[in-house]
N, C-alpha and C. Protein backbone atom coordinates (compact mmCIF):
# COMPACT_ATOMS: atom_id res chain seq x y z
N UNK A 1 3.43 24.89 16.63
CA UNK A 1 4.24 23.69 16.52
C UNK A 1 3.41 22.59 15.85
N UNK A 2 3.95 22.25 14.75
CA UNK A 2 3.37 21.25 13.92
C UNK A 2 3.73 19.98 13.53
N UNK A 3 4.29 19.39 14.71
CA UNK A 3 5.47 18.13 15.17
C UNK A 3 4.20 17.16 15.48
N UNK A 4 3.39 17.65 16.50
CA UNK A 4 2.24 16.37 16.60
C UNK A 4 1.44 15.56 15.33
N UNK A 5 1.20 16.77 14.20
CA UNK A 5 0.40 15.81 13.58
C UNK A 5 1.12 15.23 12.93
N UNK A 6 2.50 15.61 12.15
CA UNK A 6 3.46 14.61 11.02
C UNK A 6 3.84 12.99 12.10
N UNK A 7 4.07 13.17 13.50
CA UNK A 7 3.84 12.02 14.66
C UNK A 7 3.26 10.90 14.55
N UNK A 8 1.68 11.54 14.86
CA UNK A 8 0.23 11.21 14.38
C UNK A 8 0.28 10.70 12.94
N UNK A 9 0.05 11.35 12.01
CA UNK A 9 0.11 10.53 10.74
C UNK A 9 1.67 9.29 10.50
N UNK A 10 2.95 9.64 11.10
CA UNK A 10 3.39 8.60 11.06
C UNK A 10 3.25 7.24 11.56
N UNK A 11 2.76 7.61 12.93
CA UNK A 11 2.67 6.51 13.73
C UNK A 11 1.23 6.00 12.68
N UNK A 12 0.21 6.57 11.79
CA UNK A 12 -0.68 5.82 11.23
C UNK A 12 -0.49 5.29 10.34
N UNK A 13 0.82 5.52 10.05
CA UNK A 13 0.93 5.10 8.15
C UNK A 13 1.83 3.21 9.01
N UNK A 14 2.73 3.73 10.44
CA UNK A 14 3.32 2.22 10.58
C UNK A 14 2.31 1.14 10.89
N UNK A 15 0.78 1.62 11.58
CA UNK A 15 -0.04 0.66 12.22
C UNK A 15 -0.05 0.45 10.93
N UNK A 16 -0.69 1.54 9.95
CA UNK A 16 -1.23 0.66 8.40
C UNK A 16 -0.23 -0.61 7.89
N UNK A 17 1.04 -0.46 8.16
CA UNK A 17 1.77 -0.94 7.40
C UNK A 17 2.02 -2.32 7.86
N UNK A 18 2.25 -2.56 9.40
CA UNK A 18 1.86 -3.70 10.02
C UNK A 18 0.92 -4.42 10.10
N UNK A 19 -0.36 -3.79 9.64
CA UNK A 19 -1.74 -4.70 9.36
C UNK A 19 -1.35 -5.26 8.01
N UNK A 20 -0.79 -4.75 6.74
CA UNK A 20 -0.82 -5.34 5.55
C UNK A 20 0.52 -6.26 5.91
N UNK A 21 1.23 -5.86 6.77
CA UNK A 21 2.35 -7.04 6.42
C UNK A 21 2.00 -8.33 7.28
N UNK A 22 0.98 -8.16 8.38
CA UNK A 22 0.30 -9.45 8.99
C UNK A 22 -0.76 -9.99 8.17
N UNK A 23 -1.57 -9.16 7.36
CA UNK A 23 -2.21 -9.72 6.67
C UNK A 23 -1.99 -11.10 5.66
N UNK A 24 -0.20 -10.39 4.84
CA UNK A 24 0.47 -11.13 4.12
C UNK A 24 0.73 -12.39 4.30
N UNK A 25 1.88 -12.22 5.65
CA UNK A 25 2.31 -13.58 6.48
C UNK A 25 0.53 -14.52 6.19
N UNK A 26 -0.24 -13.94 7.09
CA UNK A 26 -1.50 -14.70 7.59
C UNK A 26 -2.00 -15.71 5.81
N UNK A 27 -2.09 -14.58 4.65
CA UNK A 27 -2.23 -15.54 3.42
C UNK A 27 -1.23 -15.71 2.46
N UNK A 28 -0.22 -16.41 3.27
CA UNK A 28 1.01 -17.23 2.76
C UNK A 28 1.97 -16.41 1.45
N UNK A 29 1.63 -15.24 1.61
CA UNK A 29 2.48 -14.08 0.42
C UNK A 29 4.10 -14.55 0.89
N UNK A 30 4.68 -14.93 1.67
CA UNK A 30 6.21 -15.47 1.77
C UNK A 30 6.13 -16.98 1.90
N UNK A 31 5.60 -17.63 1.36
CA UNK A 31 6.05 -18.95 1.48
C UNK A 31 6.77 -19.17 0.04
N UNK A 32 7.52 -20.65 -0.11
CA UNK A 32 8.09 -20.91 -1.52
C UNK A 32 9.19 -19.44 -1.67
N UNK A 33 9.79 -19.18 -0.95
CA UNK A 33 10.92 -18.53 -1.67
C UNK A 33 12.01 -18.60 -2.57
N UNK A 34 13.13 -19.92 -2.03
CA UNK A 34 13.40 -20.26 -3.05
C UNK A 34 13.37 -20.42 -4.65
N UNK A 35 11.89 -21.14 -4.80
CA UNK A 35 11.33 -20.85 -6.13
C UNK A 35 11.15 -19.58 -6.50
N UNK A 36 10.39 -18.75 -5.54
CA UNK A 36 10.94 -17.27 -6.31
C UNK A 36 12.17 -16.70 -7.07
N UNK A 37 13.02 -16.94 -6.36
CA UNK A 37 14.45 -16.49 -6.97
C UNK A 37 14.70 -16.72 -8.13
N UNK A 38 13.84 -18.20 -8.41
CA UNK A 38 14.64 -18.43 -10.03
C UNK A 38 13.47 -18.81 -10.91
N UNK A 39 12.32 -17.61 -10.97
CA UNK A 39 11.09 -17.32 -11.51
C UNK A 39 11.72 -16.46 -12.78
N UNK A 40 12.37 -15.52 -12.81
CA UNK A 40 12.94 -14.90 -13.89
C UNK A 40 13.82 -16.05 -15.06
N UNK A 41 14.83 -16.86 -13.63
CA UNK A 41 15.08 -17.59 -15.16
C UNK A 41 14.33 -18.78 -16.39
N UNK A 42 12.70 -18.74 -15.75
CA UNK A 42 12.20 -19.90 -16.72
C UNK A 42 11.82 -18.98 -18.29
N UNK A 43 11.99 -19.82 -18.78
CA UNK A 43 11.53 -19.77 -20.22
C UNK A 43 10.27 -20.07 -20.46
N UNK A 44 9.17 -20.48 -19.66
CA UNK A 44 8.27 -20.90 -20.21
C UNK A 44 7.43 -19.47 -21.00
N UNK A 45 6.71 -19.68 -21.48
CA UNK A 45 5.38 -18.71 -22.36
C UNK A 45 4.66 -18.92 -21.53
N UNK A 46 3.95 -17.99 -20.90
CA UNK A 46 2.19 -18.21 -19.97
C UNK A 46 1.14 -18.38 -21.59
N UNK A 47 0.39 -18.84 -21.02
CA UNK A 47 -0.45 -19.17 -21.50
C UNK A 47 -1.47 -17.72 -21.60
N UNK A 48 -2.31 -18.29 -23.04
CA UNK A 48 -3.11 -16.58 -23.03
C UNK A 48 -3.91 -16.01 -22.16
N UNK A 49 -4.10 -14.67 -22.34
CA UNK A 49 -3.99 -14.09 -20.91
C UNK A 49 -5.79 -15.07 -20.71
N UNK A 50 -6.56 -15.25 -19.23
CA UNK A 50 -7.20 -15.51 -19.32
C UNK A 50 -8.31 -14.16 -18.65
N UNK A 51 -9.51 -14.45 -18.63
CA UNK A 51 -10.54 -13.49 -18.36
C UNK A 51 -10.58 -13.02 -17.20
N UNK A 52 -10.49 -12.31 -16.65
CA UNK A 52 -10.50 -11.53 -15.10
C UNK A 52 -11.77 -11.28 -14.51
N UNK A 53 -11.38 -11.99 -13.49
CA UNK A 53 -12.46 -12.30 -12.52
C UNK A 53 -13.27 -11.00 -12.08
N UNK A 54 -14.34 -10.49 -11.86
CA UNK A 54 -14.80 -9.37 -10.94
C UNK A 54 -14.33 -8.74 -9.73
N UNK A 55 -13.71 -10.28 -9.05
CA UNK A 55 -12.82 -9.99 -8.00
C UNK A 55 -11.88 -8.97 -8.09
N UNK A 56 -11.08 -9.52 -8.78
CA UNK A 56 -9.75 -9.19 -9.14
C UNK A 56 -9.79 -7.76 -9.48
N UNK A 57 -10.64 -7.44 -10.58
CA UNK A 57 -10.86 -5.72 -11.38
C UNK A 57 -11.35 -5.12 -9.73
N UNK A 58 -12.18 -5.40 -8.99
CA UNK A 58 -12.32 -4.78 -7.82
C UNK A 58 -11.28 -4.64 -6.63
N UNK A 59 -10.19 -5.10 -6.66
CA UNK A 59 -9.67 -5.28 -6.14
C UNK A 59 -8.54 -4.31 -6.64
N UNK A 60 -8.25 -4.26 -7.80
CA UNK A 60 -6.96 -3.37 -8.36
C UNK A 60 -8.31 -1.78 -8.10
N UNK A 61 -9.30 -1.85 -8.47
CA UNK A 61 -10.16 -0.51 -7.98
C UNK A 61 -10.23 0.14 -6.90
N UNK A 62 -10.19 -0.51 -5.89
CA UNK A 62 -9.92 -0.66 -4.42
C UNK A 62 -8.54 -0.26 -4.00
N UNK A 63 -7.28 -0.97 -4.33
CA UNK A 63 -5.80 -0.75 -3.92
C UNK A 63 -5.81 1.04 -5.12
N UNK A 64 -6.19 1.37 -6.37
CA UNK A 64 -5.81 2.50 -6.46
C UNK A 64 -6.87 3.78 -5.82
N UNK A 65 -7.92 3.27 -5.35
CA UNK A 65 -8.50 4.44 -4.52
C UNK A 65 -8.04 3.91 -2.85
N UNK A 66 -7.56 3.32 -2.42
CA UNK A 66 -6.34 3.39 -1.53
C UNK A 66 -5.22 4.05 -1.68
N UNK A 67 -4.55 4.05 -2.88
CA UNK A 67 -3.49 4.81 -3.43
C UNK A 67 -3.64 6.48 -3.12
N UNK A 68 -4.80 6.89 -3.76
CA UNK A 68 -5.59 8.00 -4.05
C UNK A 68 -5.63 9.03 -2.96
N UNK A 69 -6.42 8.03 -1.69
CA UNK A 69 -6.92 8.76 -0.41
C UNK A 69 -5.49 8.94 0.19
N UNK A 70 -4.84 7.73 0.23
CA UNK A 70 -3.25 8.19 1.16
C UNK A 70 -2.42 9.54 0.54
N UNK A 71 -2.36 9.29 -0.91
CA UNK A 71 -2.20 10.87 -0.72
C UNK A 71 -2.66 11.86 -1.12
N UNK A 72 -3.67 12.30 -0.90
CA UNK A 72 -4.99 12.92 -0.19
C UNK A 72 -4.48 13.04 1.03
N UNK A 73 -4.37 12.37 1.85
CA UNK A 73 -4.35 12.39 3.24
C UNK A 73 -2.61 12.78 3.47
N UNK A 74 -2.14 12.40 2.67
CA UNK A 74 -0.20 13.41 2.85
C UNK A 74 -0.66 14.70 2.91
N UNK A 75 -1.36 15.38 1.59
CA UNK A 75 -1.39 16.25 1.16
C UNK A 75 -2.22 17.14 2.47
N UNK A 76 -3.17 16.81 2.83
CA UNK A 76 -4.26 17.37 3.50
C UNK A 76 -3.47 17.62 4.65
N UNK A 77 -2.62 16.80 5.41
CA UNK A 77 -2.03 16.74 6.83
C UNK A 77 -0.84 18.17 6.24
N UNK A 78 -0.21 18.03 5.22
CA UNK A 78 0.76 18.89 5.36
C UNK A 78 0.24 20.37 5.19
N UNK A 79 -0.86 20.92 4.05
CA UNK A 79 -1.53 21.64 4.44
C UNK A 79 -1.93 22.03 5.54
N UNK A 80 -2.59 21.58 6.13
CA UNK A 80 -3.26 21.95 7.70
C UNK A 80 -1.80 22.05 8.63
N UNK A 81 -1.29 21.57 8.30
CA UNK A 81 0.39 21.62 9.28
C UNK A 81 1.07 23.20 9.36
N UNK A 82 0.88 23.69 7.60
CA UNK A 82 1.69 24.59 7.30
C UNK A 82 0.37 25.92 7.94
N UNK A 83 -0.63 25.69 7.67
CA UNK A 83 -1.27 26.63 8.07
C UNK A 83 -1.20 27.29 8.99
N UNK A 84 -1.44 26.12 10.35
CA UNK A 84 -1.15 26.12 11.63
C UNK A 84 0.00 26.88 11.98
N UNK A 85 1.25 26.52 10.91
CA UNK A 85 2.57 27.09 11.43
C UNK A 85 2.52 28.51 11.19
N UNK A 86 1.94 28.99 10.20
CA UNK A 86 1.83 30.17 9.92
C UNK A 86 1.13 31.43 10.92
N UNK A 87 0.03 30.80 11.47
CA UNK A 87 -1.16 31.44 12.64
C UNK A 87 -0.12 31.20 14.25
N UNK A 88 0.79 30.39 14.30
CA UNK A 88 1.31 30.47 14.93
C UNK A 88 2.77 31.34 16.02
C-alpha cells in the first residue's frame, strides 16, 4: 500500500505552500490591488531595461533549482511508490 507516502508528500508540498504564501503577505506581495487591475491598461514605455543586480540573477538561480528538485522529488516519490506496489 502506497497511500502513505503520496499523503506524506502532499501534506509537504501544502506546509511548502503556506510558508511561501506567509512569506508573501509578510513582504507586502498583495498590497495596492486595485492598481494592479489596471496595470495592463497603461501605455507607458518602461524605460531601458536596466542592469541586474547579483541579487536578483541569484535568485531566479535559486527559484529554478527549486523548480528542479520538486520535481525530482515528484518523480523520486512516485518511483519508490510504484516499486513498493509491485514487491507488494
Amino acid at each position: 500500500m502506497y497511500f502513505p507516502y503520496f499523503i506524506t508528500y502532499m501534506a509537504l508540498g501544502f506546509a511548502i505552500s503556506l510558508a511561501v504564501f506567509f512569506w508573501a503577505l509578510k513582504n507586502g506581495q498583495f498590497k495596492d490591488q486595485k492598481r494592479a487591475r489596471f496595470l495592463p491598461l497603461e501605455d507607458e514605455h518602461e524605460p531601458s531595461a536596466a542592469k541586474i543586480s547579483t541579487f536578483h540573477r541569484y535568485e531566479a538561480y535559486v527559484l529554478v533549482l527549486l523548480a528542479v528538485a520538486g520535481l525530482a522529488a515528484s518523480g523520486a516519490v512516485l518511483i519508490f511508490a510504484l516499486l513498493n506496489a509491485n514487491g507488494a
